[in-house]
C-alpha atoms as a PDB file:
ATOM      1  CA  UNK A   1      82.555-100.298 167.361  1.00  0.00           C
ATOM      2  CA  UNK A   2      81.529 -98.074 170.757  1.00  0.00           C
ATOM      3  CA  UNK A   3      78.894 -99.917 172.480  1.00  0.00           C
ATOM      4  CA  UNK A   4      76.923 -98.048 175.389  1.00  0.00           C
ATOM      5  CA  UNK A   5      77.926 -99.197 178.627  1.00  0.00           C
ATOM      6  CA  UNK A   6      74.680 -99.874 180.737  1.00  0.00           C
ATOM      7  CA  UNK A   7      73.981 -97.871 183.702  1.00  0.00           C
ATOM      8  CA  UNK A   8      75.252 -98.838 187.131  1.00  0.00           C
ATOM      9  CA  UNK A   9      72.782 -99.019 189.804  1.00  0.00           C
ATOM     10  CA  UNK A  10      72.172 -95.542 191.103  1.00  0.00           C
ATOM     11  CA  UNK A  11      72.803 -93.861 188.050  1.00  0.00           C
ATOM     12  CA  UNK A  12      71.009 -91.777 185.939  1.00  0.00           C
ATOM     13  CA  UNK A  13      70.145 -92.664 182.775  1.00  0.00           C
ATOM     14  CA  UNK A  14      72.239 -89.594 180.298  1.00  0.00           C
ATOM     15  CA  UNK A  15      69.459 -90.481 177.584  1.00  0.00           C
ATOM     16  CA  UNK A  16      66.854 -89.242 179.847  1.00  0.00           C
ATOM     17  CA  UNK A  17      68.533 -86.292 180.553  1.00  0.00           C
ATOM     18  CA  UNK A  18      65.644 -83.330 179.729  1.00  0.00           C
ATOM     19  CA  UNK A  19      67.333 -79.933 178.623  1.00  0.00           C
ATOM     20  CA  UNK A  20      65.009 -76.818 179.016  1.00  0.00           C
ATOM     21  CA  UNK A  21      64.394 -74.850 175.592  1.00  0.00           C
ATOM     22  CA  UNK A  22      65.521 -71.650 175.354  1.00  0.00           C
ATOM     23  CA  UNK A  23      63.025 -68.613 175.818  1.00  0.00           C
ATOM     24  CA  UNK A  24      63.114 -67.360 172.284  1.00  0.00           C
ATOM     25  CA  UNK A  25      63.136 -70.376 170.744  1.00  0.00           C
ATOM     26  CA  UNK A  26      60.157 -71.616 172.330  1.00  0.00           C
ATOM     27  CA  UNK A  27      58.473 -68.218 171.802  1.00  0.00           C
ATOM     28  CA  UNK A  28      58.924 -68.729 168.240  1.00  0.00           C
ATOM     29  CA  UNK A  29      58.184 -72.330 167.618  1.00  0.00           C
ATOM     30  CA  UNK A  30      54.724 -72.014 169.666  1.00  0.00           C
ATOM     31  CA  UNK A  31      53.837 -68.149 169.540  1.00  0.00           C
ATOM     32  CA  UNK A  32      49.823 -68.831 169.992  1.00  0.00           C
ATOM     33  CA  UNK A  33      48.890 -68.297 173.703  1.00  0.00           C
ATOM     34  CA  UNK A  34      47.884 -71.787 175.270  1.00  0.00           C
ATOM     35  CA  UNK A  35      44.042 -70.907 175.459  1.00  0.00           C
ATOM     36  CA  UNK A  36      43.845 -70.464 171.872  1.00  0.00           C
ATOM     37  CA  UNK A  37      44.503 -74.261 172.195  1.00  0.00           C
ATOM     38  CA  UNK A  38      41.914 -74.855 174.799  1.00  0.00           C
ATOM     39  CA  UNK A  39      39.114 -73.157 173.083  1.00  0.00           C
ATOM     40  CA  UNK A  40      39.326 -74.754 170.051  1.00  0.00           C
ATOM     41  CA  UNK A  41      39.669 -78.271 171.930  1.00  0.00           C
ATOM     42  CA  UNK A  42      36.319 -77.017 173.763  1.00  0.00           C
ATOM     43  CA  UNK A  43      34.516 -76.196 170.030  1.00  0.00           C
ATOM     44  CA  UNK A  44      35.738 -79.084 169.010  1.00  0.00           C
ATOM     45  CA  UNK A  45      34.277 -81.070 171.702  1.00  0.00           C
ATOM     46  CA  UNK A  46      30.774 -79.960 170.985  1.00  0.00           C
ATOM     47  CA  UNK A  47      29.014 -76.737 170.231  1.00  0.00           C
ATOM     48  CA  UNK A  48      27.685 -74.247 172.877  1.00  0.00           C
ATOM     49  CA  UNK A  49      24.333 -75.544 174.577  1.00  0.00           C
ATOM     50  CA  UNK A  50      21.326 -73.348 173.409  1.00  0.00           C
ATOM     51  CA  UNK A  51      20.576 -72.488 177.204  1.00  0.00           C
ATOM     52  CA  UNK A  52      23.662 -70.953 177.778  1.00  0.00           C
ATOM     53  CA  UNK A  53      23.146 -68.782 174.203  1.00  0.00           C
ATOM     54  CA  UNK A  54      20.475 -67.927 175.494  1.00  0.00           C
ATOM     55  CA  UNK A  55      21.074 -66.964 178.667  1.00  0.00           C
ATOM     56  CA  UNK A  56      23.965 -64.932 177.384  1.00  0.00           C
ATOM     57  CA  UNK A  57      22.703 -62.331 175.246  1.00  0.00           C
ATOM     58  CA  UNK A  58      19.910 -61.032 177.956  1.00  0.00           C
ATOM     59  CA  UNK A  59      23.280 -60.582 180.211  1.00  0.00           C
ATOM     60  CA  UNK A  60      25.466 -59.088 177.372  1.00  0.00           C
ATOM     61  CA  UNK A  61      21.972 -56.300 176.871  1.00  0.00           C
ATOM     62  CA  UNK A  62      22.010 -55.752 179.890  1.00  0.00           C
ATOM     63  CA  UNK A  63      25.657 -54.561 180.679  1.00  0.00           C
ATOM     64  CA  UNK A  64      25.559 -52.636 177.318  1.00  0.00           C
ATOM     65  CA  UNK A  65      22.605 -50.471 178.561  1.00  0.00           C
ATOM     66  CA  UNK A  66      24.220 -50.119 182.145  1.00  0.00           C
ATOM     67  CA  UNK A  67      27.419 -48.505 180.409  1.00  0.00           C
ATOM     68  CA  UNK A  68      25.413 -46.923 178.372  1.00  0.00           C
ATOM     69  CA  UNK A  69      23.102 -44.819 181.002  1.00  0.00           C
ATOM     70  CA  UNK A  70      26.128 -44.480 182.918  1.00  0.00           C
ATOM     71  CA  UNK A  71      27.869 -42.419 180.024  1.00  0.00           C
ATOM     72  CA  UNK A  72      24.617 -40.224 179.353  1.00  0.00           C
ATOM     73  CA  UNK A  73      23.905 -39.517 183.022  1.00  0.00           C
ATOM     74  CA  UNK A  74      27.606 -38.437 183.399  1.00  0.00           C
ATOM     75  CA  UNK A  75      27.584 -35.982 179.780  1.00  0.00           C
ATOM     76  CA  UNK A  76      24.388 -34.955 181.460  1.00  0.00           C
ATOM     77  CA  UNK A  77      26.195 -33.636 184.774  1.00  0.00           C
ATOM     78  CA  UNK A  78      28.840 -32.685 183.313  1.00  0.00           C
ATOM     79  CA  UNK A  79      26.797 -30.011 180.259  1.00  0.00           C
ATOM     80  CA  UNK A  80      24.633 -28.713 183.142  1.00  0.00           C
ATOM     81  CA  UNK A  81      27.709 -27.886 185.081  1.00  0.00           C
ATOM     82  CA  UNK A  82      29.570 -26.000 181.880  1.00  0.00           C
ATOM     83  CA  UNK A  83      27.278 -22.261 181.735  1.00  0.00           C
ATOM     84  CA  UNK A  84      27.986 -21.932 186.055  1.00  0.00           C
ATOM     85  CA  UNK A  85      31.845 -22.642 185.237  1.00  0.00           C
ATOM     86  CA  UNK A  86      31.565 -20.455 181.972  1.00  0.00           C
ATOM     87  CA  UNK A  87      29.693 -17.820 183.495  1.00  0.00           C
ATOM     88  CA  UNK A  88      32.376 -17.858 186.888  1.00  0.00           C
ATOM     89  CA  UNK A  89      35.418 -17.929 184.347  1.00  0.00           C
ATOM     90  CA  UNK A  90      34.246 -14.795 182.528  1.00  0.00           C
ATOM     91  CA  UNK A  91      33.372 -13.056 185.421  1.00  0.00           C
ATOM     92  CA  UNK A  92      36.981 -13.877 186.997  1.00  0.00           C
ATOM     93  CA  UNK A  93      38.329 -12.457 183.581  1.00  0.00           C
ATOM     94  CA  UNK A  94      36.141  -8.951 183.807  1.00  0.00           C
ATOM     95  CA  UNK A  95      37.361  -8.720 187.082  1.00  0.00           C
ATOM     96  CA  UNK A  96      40.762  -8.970 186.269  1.00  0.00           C
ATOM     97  CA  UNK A  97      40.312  -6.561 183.987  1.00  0.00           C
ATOM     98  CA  UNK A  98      38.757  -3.849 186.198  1.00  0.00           C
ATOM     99  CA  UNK A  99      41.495  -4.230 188.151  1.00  0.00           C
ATOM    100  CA  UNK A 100      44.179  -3.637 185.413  1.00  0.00           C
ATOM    101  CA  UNK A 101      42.587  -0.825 184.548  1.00  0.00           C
ATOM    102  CA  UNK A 102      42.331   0.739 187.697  1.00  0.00           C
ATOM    103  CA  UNK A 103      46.035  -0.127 188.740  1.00  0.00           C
ATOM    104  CA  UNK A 104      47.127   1.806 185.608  1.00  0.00           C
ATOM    105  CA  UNK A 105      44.790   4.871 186.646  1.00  0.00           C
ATOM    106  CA  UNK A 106      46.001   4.954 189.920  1.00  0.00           C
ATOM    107  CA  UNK A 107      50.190   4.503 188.773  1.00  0.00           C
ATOM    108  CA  UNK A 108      49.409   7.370 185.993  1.00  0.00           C
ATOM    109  CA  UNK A 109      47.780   9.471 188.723  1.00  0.00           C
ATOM    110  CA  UNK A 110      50.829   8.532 191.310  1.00  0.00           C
ATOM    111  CA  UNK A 111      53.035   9.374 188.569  1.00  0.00           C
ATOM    112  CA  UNK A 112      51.342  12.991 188.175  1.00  0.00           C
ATOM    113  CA  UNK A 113      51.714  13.220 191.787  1.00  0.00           C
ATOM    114  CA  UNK A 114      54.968  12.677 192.174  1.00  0.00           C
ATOM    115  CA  UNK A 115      56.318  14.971 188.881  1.00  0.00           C
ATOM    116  CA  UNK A 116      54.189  17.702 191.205  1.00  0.00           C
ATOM    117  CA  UNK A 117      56.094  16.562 194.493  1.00  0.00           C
ATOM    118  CA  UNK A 118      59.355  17.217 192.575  1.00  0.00           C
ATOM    119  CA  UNK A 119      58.567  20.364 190.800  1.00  0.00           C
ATOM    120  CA  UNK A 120      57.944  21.452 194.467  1.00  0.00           C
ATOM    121  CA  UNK A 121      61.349  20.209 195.921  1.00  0.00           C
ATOM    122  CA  UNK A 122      62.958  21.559 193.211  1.00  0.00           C
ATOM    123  CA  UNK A 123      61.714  24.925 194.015  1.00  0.00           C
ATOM    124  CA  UNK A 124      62.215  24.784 197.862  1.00  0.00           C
ATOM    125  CA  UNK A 125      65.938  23.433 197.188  1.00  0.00           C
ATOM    126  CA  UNK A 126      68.695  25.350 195.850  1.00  0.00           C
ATOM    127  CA  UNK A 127      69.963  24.788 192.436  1.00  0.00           C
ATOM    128  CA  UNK A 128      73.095  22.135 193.373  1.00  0.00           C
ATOM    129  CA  UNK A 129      70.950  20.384 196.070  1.00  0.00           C
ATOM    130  CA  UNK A 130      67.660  19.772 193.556  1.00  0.00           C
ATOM    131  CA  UNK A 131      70.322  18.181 190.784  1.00  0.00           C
ATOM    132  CA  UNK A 132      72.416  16.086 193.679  1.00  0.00           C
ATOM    133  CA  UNK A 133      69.107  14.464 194.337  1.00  0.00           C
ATOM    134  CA  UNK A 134      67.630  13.965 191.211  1.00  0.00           C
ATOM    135  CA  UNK A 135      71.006  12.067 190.231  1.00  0.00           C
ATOM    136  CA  UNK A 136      70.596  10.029 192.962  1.00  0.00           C
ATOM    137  CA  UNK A 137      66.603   9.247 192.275  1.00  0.00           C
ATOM    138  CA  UNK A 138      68.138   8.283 188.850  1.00  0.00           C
ATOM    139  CA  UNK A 139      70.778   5.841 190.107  1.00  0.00           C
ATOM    140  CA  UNK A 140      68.274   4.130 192.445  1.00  0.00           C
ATOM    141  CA  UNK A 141      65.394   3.962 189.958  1.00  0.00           C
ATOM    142  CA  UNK A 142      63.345   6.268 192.021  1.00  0.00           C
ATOM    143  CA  UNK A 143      63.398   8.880 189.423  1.00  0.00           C
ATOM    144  CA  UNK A 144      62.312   8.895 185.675  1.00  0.00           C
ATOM    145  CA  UNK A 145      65.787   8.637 183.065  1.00  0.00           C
ATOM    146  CA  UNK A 146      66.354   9.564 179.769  1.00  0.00           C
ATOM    147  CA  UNK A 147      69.040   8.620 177.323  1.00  0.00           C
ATOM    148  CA  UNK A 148      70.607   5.886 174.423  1.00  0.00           C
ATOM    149  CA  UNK A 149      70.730   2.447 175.061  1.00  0.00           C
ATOM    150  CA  UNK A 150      69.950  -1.325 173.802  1.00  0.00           C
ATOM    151  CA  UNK A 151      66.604  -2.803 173.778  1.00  0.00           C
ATOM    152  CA  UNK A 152      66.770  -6.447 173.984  1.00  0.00           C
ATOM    153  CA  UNK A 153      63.645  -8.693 172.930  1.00  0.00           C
ATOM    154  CA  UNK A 154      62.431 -12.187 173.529  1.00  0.00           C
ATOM    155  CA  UNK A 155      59.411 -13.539 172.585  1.00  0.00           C
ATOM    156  CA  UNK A 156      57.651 -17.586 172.877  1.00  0.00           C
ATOM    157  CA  UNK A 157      58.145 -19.367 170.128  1.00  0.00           C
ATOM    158  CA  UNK A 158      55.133 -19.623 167.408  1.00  0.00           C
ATOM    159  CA  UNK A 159      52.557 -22.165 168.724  1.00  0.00           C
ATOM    160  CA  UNK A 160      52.430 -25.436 166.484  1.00  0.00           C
ATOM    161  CA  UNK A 161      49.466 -28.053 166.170  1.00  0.00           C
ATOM    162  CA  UNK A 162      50.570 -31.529 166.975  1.00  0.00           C
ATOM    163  CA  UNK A 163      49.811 -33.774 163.550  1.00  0.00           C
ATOM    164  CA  UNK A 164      47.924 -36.513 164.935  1.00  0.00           C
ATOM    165  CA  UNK A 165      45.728 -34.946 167.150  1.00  0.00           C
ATOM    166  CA  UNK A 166      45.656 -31.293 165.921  1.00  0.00           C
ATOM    167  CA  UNK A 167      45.783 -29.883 169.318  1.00  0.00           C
ATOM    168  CA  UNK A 168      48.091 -27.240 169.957  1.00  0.00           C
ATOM    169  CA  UNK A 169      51.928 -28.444 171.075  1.00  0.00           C
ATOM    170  CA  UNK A 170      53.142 -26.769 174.006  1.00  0.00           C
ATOM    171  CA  UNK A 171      55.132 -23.835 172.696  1.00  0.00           C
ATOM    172  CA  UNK A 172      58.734 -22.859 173.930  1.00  0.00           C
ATOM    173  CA  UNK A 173      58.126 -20.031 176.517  1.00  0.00           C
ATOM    174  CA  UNK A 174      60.879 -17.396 177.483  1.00  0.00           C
ATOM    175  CA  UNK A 175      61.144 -18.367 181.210  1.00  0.00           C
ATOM    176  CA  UNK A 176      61.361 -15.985 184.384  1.00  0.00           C
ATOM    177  CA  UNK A 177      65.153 -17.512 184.602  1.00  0.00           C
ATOM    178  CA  UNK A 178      65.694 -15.754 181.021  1.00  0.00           C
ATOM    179  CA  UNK A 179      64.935 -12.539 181.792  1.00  0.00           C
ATOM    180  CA  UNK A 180      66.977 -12.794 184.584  1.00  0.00           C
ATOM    181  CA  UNK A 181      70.031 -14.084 182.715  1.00  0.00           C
ATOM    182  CA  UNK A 182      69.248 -10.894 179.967  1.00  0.00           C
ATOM    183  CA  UNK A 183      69.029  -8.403 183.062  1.00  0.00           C
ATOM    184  CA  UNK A 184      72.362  -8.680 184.771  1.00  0.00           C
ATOM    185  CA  UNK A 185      74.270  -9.528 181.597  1.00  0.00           C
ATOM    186  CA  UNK A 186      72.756  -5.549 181.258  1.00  0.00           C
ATOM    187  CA  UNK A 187      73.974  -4.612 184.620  1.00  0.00           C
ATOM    188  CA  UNK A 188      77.012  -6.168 184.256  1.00  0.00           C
ATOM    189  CA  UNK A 189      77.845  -4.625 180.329  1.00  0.00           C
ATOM    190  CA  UNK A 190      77.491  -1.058 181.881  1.00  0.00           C
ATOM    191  CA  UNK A 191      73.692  -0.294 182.144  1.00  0.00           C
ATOM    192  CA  UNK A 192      72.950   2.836 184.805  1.00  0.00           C
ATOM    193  CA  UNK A 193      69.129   1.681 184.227  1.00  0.00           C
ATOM    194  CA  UNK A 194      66.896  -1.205 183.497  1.00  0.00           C
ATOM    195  CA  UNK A 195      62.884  -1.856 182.593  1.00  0.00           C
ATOM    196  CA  UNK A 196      61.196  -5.011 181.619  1.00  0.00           C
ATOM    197  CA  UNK A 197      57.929  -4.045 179.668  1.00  0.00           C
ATOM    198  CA  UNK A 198      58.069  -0.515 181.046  1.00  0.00           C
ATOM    199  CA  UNK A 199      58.519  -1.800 184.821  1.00  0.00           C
ATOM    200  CA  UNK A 200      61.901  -0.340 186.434  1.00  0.00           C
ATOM    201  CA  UNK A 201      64.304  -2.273 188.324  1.00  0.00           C
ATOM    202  CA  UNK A 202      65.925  -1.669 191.456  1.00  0.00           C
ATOM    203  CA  UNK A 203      67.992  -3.035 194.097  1.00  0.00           C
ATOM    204  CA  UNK A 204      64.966  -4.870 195.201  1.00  0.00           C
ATOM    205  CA  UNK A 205      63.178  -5.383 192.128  1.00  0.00           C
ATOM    206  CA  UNK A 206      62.019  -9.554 191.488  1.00  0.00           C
ATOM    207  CA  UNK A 207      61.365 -11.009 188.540  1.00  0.00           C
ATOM    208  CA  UNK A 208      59.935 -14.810 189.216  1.00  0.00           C
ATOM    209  CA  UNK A 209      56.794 -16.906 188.472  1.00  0.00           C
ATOM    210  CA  UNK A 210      53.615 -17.548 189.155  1.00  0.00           C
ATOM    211  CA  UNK A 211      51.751 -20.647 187.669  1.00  0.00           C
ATOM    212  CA  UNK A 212      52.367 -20.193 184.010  1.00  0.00           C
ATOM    213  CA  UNK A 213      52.556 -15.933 184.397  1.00  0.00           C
ATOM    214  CA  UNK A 214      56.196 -13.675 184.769  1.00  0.00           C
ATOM    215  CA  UNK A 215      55.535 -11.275 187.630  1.00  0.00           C
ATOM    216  CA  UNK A 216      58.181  -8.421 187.822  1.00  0.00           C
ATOM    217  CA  UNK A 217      58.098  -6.413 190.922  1.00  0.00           C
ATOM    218  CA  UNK A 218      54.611  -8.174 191.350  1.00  0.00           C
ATOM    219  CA  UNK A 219      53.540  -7.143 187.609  1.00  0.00           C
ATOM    220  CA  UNK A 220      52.501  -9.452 184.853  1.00  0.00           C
ATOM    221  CA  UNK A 221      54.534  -9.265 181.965  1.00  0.00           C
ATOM    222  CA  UNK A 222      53.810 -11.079 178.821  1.00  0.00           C
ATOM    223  CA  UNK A 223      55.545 -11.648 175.634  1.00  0.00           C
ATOM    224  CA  UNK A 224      57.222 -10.290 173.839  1.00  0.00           C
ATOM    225  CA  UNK A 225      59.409  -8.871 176.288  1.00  0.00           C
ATOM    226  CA  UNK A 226      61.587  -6.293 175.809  1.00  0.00           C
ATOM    227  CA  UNK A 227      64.604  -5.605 178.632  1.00  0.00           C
ATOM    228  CA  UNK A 228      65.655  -1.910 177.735  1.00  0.00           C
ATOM    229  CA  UNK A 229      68.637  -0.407 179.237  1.00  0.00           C
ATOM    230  CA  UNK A 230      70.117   3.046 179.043  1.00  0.00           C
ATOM    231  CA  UNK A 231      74.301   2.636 179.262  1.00  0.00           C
ATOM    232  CA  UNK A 232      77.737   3.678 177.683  1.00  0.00           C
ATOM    233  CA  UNK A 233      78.504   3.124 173.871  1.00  0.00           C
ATOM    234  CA  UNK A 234      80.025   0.090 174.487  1.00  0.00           C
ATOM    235  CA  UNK A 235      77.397  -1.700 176.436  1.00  0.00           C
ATOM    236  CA  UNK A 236      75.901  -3.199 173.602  1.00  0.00           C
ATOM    237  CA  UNK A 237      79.218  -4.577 172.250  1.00  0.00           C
ATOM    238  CA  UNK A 238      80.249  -5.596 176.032  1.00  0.00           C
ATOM    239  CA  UNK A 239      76.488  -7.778 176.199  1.00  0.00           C
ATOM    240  CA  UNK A 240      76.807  -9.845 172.975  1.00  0.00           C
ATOM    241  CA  UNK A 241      80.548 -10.774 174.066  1.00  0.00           C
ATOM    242  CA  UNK A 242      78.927 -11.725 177.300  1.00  0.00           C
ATOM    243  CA  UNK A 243      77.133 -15.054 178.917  1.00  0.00           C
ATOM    244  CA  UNK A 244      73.564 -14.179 179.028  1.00  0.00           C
ATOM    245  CA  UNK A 245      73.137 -13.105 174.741  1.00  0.00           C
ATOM    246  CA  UNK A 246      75.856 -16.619 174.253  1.00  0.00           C
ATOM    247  CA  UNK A 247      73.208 -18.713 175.969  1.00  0.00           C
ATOM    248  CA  UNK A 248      70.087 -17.334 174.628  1.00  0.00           C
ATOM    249  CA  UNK A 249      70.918 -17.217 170.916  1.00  0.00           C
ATOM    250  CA  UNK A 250      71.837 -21.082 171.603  1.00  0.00           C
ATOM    251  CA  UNK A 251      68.241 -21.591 173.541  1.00  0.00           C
ATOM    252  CA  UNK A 252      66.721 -19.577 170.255  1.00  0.00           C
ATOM    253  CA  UNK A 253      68.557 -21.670 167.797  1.00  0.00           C
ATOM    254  CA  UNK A 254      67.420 -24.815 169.415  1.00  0.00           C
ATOM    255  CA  UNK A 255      63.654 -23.741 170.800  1.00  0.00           C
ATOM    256  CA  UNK A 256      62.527 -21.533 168.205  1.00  0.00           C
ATOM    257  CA  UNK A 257      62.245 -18.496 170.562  1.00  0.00           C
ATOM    258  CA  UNK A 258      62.994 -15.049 169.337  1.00  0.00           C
ATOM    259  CA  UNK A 259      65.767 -13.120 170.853  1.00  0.00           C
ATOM    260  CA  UNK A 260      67.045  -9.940 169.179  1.00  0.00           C
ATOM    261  CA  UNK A 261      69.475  -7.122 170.629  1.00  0.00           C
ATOM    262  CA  UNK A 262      69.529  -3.646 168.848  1.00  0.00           C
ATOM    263  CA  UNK A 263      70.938   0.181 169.894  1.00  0.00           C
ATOM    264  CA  UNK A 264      68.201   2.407 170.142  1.00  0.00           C
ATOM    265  CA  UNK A 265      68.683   6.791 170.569  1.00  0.00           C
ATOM    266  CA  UNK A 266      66.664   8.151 173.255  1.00  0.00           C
ATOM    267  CA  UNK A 267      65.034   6.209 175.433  1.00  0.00           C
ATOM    268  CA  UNK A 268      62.836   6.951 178.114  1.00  0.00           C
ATOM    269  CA  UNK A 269      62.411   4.755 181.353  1.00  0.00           C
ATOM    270  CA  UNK A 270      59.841   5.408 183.543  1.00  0.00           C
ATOM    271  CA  UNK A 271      60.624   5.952 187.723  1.00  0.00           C
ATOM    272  CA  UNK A 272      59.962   2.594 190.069  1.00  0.00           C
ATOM    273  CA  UNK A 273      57.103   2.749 192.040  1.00  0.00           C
ATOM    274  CA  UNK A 274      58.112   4.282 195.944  1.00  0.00           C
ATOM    275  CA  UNK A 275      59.208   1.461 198.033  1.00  0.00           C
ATOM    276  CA  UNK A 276      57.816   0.946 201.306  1.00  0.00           C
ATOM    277  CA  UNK A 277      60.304   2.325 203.855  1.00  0.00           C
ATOM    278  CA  UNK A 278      60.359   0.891 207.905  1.00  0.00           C
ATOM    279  CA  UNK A 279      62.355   1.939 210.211  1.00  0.00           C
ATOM    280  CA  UNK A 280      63.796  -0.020 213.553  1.00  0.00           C
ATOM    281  CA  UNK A 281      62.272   1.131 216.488  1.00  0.00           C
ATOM    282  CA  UNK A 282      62.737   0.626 220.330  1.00  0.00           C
ATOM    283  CA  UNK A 283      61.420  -1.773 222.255  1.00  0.00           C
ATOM    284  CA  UNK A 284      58.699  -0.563 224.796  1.00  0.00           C
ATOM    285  CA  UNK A 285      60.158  -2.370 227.486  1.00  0.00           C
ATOM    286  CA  UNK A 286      63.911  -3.495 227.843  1.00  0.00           C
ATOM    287  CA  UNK A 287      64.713  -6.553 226.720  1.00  0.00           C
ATOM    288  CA  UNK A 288      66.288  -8.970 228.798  1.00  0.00           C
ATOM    289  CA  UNK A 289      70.638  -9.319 227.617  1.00  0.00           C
ATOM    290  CA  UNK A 290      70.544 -12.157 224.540  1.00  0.00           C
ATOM    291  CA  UNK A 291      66.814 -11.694 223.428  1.00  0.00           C
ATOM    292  CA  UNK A 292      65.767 -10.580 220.360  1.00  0.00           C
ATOM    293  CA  UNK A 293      65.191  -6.646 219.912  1.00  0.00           C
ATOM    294  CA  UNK A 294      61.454  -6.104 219.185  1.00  0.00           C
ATOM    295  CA  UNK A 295      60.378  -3.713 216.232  1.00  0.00           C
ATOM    296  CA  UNK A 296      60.027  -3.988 212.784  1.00  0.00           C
ATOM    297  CA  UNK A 297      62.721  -5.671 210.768  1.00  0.00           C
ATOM    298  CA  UNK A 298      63.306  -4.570 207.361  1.00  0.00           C
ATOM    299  CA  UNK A 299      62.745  -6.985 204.230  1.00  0.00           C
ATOM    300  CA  UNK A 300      65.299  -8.877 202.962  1.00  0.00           C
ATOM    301  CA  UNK A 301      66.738  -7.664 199.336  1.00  0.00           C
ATOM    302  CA  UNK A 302      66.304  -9.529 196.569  1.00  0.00           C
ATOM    303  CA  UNK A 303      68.057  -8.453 193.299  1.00  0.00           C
ATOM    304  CA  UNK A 304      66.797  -8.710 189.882  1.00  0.00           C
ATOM    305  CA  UNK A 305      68.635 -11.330 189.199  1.00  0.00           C
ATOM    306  CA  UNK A 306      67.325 -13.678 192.155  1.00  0.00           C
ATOM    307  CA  UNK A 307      64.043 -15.231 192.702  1.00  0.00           C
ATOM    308  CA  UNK A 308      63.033 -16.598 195.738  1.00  0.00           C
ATOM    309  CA  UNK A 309      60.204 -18.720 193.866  1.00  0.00           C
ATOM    310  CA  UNK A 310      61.270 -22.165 192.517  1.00  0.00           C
ATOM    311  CA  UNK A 311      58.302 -22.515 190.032  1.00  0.00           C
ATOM    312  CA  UNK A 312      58.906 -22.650 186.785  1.00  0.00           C
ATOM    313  CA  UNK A 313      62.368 -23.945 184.564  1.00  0.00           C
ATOM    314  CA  UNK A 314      65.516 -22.836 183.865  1.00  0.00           C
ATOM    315  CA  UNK A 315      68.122 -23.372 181.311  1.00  0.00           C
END
């Protein structure tokens, strides 16, 4: 038989010893918050005095018609303020469009201008001198080519309305860094020329973005966008081998965007705009030894392939 020896003086009693439960097995044997508990003591105690009722529901009016005028005075500011910011967003939008309009006028008109300018050099210049030139307008994008190539065309994905709320999901946009990629895996298959959407690229062409809008050379483009190039045979078979058409057919298998490459016989891409030239000049003064030279200093390049601007994603 084991009999319980008594505790010494000083020492604790192991009976009392108190163990705290574990977390889940207290949440589980009392999962009702605590003042569950203490309102039903209090309704048990006695019912709610009659002054308090009604003192209550005056109180409980009150707040609802507070909220209430709140809400109406705030649909009311905010309806009376909806024609001035409809009538300022369509005016934005016509204005936009006068200017589109008149920036093609004036690049067709430039264009005539500049077919005239040639037909003139041409006929001032002898024969070799006049095609020396126009080879070299043609290899710096200054002059209007002609020839077979490979169009290449991406275009967003089809926009999709979200199930639950039927607004429209956010669709998978070709980004600035895609047309990029597409544009020197071009260069680098072979391509003598290269237009996005009809504008040309240089040596100093951009292509980067603004907000939610592609800007190439300072153009908006939109989709679908088609990168045409004008190369040898094999540039086509050289660009699907390459990088750039591996990693977009993965991003259209994946986002749903479209991304097609195709020969195509005679193209025609039109001449870049003229670029801005400046020239160094001297100082009026000289300069003290180890100061900077004064004049103008000429931009710094940017290929097509690089973007200074940061907005925007990549891949």
């Amino acid at each position: 038989m084991t009999t319980t020896r008594p505790p010494r003086e000083g020492e604790r009693d192991p009976s009392a010893r108190v163990y705290a439960p574990d977390f889940l097995t207290e949440l589980f044997r009392n999962p009702l918050d605590p003042g569950y508990a203490d309102a039903a003591a209090r309704r048990a105690v006695g019912p709610v005095s009659w002054l308090r009722q009604v003192l209550g529901r005056p109180v409980s009016l009150v707040v609802l018609a507070l909220i209430g005028f709140l809400f109406a005075v705030a649909y009311r500011e905010t309806m009376a303020e909806e024609p001035s910011r409809a009538t300022a967003r369509a005016g934005l939008i016509a204005e936009i469009k006068q200017r589109e309009t008149e920036t093609d006028r004036l690049t067709a008109r430039a264009e005539q201008l500049r077919e005239e300018v040639g037909r003139q050099r041409d006929a001032a210049l002898s024969g070799s001198q006049a095609s020396q030139l126009r080879s070299l307008e043609a290899g710096t994008g200054l002059g209007r080519v002609r020839g077979d190539g490979v169009v290449v065309r991406l275009a967003d994905a089809p926009r999709d309305k979200d199930a639950v709320t039927g607004a429209e999901a956010g669709p998978s946009q070709v980004l600035y860094s895609d047309l990029q990629k597409v544009a020197n895996g071009l260069w680098a298959a072979g391509a003598e020329a290269v237009s996005i959407n009809g504008q040309r690229l240089t040596a100093t062409s951009t292509i980067r973005q603004a907000g939610e809008a592609i800007l190439v050379d300072y153009r908006p483009v939109t989709s679908p966008y088609e990168v045409q190039a004008i190369g040898p045979g094999s540039m086509r078979d050289k660009f699907d081998d390459g990088r750039a058409a591996a990693l977009m057919r993965e991003v259209a298998r994946t986002t749903g965007l479209s991304f097609g490459v195709k020969e195509v016989d005679d193209l025609t891409l039109p001449a870049a705009p003229e670029p801005r030239l400046r020239y160094a000049e001297p100082p009026a003064s000289p300069s003290p030894s180890g100061s900077p030279v004064g004049g103008s200093s000429s931009p710094e390049p940017s290929g097509s392939g690089v973007s200074p601007s940061r907005s925007g994603g990549g891949r």
